[in-house]
C-alpha atoms as a PDB file:
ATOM      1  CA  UNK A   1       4.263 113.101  74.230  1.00  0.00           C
ATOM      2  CA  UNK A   2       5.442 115.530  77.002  1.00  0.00           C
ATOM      3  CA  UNK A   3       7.326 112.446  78.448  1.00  0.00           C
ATOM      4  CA  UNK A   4       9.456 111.872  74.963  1.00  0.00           C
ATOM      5  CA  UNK A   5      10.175 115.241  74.306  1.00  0.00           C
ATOM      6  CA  UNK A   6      11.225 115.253  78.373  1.00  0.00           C
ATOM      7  CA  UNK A   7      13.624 112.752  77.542  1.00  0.00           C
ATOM      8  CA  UNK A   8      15.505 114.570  74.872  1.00  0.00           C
ATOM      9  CA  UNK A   9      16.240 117.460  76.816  1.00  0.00           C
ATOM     10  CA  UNK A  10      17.410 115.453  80.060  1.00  0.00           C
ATOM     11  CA  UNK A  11      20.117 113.823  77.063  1.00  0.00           C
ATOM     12  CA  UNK A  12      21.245 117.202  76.080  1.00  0.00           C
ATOM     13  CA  UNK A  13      21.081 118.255  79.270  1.00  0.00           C
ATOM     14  CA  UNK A  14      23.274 114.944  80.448  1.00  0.00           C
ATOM     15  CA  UNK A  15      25.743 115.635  77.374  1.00  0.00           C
ATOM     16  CA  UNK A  16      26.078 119.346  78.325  1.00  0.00           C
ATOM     17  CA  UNK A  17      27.132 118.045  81.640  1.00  0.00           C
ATOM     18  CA  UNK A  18      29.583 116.081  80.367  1.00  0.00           C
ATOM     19  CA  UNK A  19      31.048 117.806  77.916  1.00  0.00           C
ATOM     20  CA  UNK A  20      31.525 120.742  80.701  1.00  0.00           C
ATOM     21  CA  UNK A  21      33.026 118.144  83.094  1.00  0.00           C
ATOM     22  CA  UNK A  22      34.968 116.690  80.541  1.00  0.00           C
ATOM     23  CA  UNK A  23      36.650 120.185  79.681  1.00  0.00           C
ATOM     24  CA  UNK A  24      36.841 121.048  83.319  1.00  0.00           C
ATOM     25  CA  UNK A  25      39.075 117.831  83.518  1.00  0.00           C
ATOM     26  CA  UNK A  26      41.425 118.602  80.333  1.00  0.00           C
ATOM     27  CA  UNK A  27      41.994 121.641  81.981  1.00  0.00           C
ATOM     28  CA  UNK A  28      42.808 120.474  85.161  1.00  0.00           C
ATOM     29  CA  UNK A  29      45.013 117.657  83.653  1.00  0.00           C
ATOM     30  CA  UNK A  30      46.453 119.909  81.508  1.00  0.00           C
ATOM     31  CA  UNK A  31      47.616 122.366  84.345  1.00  0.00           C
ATOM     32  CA  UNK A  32      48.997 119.352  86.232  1.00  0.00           C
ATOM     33  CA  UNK A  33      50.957 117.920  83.376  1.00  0.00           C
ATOM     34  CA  UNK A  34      52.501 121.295  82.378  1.00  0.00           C
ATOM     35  CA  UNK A  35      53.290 121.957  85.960  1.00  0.00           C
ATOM     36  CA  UNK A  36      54.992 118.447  86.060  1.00  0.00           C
ATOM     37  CA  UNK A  37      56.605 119.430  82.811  1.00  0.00           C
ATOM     38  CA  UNK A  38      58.483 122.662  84.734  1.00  0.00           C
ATOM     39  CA  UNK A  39      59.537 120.820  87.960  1.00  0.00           C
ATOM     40  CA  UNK A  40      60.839 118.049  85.796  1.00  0.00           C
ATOM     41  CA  UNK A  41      62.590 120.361  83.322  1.00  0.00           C
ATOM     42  CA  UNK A  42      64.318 122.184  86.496  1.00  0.00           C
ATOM     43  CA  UNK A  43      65.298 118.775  87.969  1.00  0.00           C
ATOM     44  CA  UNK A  44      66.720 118.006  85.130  1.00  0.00           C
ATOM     45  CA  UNK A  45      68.682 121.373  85.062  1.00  0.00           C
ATOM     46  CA  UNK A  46      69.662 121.021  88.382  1.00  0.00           C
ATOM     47  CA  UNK A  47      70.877 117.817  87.483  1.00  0.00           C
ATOM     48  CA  UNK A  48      72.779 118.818  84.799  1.00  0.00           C
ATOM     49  CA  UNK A  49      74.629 121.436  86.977  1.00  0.00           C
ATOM     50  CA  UNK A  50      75.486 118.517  89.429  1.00  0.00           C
ATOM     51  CA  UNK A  51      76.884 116.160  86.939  1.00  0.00           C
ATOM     52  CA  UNK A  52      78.986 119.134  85.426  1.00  0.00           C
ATOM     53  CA  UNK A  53      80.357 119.427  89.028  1.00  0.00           C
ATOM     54  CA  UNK A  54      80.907 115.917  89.772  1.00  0.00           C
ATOM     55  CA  UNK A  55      82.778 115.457  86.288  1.00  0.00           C
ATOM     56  CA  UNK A  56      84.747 118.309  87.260  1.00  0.00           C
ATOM     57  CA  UNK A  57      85.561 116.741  90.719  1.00  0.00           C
ATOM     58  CA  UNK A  58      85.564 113.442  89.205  1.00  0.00           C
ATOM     59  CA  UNK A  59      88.645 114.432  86.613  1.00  0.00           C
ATOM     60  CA  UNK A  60      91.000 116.267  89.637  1.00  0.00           C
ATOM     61  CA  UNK A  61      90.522 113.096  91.507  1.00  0.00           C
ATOM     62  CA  UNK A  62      91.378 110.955  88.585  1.00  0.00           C
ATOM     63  CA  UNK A  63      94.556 113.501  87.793  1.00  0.00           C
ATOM     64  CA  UNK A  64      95.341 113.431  91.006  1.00  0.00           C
ATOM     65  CA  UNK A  65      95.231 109.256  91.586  1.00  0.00           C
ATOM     66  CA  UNK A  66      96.930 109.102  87.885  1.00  0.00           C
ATOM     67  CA  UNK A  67      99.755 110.953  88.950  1.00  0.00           C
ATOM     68  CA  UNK A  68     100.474 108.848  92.016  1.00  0.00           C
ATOM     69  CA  UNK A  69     100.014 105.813  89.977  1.00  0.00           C
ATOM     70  CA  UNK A  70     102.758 107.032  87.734  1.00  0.00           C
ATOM     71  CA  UNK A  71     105.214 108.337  90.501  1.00  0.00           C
ATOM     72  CA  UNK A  72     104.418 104.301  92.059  1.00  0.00           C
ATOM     73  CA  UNK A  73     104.981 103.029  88.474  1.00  0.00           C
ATOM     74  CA  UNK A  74     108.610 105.110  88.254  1.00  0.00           C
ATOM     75  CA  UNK A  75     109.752 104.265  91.766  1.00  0.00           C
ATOM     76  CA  UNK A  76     109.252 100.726  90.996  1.00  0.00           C
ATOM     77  CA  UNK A  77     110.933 100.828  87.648  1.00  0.00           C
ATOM     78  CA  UNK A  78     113.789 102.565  89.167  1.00  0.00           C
ATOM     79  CA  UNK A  79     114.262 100.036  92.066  1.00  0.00           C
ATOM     80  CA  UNK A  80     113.666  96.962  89.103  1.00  0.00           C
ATOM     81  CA  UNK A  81     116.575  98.659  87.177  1.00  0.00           C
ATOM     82  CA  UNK A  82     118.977  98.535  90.526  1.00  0.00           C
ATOM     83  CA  UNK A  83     117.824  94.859  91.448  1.00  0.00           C
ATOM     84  CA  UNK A  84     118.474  94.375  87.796  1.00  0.00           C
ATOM     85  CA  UNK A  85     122.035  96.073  87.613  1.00  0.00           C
ATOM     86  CA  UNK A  86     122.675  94.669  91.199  1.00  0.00           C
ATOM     87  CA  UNK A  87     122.045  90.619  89.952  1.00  0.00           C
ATOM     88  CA  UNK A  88     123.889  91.969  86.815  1.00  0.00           C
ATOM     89  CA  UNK A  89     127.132  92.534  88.577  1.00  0.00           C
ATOM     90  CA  UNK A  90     127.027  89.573  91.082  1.00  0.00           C
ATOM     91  CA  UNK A  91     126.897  87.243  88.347  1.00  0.00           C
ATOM     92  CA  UNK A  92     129.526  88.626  85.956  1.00  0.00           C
ATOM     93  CA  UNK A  93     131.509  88.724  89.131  1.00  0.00           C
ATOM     94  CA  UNK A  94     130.480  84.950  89.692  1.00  0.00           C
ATOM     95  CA  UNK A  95     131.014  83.890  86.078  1.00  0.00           C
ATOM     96  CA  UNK A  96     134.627  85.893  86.398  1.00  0.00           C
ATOM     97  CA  UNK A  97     135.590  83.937  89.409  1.00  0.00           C
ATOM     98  CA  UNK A  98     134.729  80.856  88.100  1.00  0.00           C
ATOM     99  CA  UNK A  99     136.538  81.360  85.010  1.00  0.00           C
ATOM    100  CA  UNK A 100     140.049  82.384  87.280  1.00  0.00           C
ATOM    101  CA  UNK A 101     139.328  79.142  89.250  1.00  0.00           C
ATOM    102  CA  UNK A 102     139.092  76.953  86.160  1.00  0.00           C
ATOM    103  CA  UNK A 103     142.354  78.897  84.443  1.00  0.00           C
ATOM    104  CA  UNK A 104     143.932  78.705  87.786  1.00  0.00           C
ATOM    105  CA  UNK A 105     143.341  74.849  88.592  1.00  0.00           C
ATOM    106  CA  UNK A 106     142.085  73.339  85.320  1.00  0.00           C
ATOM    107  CA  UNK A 107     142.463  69.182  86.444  1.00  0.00           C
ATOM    108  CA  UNK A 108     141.031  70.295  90.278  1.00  0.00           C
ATOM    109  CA  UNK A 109     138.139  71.556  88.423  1.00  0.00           C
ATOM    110  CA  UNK A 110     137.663  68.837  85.984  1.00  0.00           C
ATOM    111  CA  UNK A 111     137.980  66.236  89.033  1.00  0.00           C
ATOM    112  CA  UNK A 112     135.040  68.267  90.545  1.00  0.00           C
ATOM    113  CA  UNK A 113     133.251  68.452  87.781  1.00  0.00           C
ATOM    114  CA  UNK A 114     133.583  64.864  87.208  1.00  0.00           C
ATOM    115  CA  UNK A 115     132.365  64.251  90.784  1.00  0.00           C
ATOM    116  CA  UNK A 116     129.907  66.462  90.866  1.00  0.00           C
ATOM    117  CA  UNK A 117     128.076  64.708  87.673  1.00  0.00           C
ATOM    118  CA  UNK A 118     128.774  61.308  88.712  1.00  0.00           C
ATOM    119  CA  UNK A 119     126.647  62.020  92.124  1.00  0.00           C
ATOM    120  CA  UNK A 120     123.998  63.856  90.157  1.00  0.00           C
ATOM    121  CA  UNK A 121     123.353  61.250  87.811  1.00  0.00           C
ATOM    122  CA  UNK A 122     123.632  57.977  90.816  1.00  0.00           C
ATOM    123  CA  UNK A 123     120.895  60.037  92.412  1.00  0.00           C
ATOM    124  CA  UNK A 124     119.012  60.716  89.226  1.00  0.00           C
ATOM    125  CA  UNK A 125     119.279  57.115  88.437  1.00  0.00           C
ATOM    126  CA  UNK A 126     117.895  55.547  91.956  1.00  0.00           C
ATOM    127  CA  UNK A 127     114.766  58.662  91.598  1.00  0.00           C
ATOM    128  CA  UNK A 128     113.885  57.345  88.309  1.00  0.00           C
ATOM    129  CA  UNK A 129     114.421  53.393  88.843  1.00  0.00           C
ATOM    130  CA  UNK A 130     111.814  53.987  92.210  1.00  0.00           C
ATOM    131  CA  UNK A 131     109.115  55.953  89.984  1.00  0.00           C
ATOM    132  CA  UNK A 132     108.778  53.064  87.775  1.00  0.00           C
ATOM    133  CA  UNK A 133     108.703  50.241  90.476  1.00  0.00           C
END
């Protein structure tokens, strides 16, 4: 009987074991987890402070790039309103001319005219007759 009630105690002996070990590694786990917790909660500060300062940084730069955009945008519409005004001119000029020249020499004009049609359509004539040979 001495060997059964042997066997019991080694058990409780074995479970007090493991019960200590098991504790011993909570308690080691649990150190290392809330030590991870504080190095990952001041990595995230840190981080925090960083992406403050880089949206900080981030909005002068995009101030700064908006505001040449702009002065790029301006400049162009300025020199698009001078082409525009320029071309303007030149052909109210052109369409003034023209009108003098017509007043001035209505049958010289009309002959042109005339001409100037009768070539256009010959030569529009021959391009289409070869297109459907």
């Amino acid at each position: 009987m001495r060997s059964d009630s042997k066997e019991p105690n080694d058990i409780i002996d074995l479970a007090a074991e493991a019960r200590a070990l098991l504790e011993a590694t909570a308690n080691v786990t649990g150190q290392k987890v809330e030590s991870a917790r504080k190095r990952l909660e001041l990595a995230f500060e840190r981080g925090k402070a960083n992406d403050e300062d880089l949206s900080d940084e981030s909005a002068g730069v995009l101030a700064e790039k908006a505001q040449k955009l702009r002065d790029v945008l301006a400049d162009t519409v300025n020199r698009g309103k001078e082409i525009y005004d320029k071309v303007h001119d030149d052909v109210v000029h052109g369409a003034k001319a023209t009108d003098d020249a017509v007043r001035l020499n209505p049958y010289k004009t009309l002959g042109i005219a005339l001409g100037v049609g009768a070539i256009l359509g010959f030569v529009l004539s021959r391009c289409h007759s070869c297109k459907g040979k």
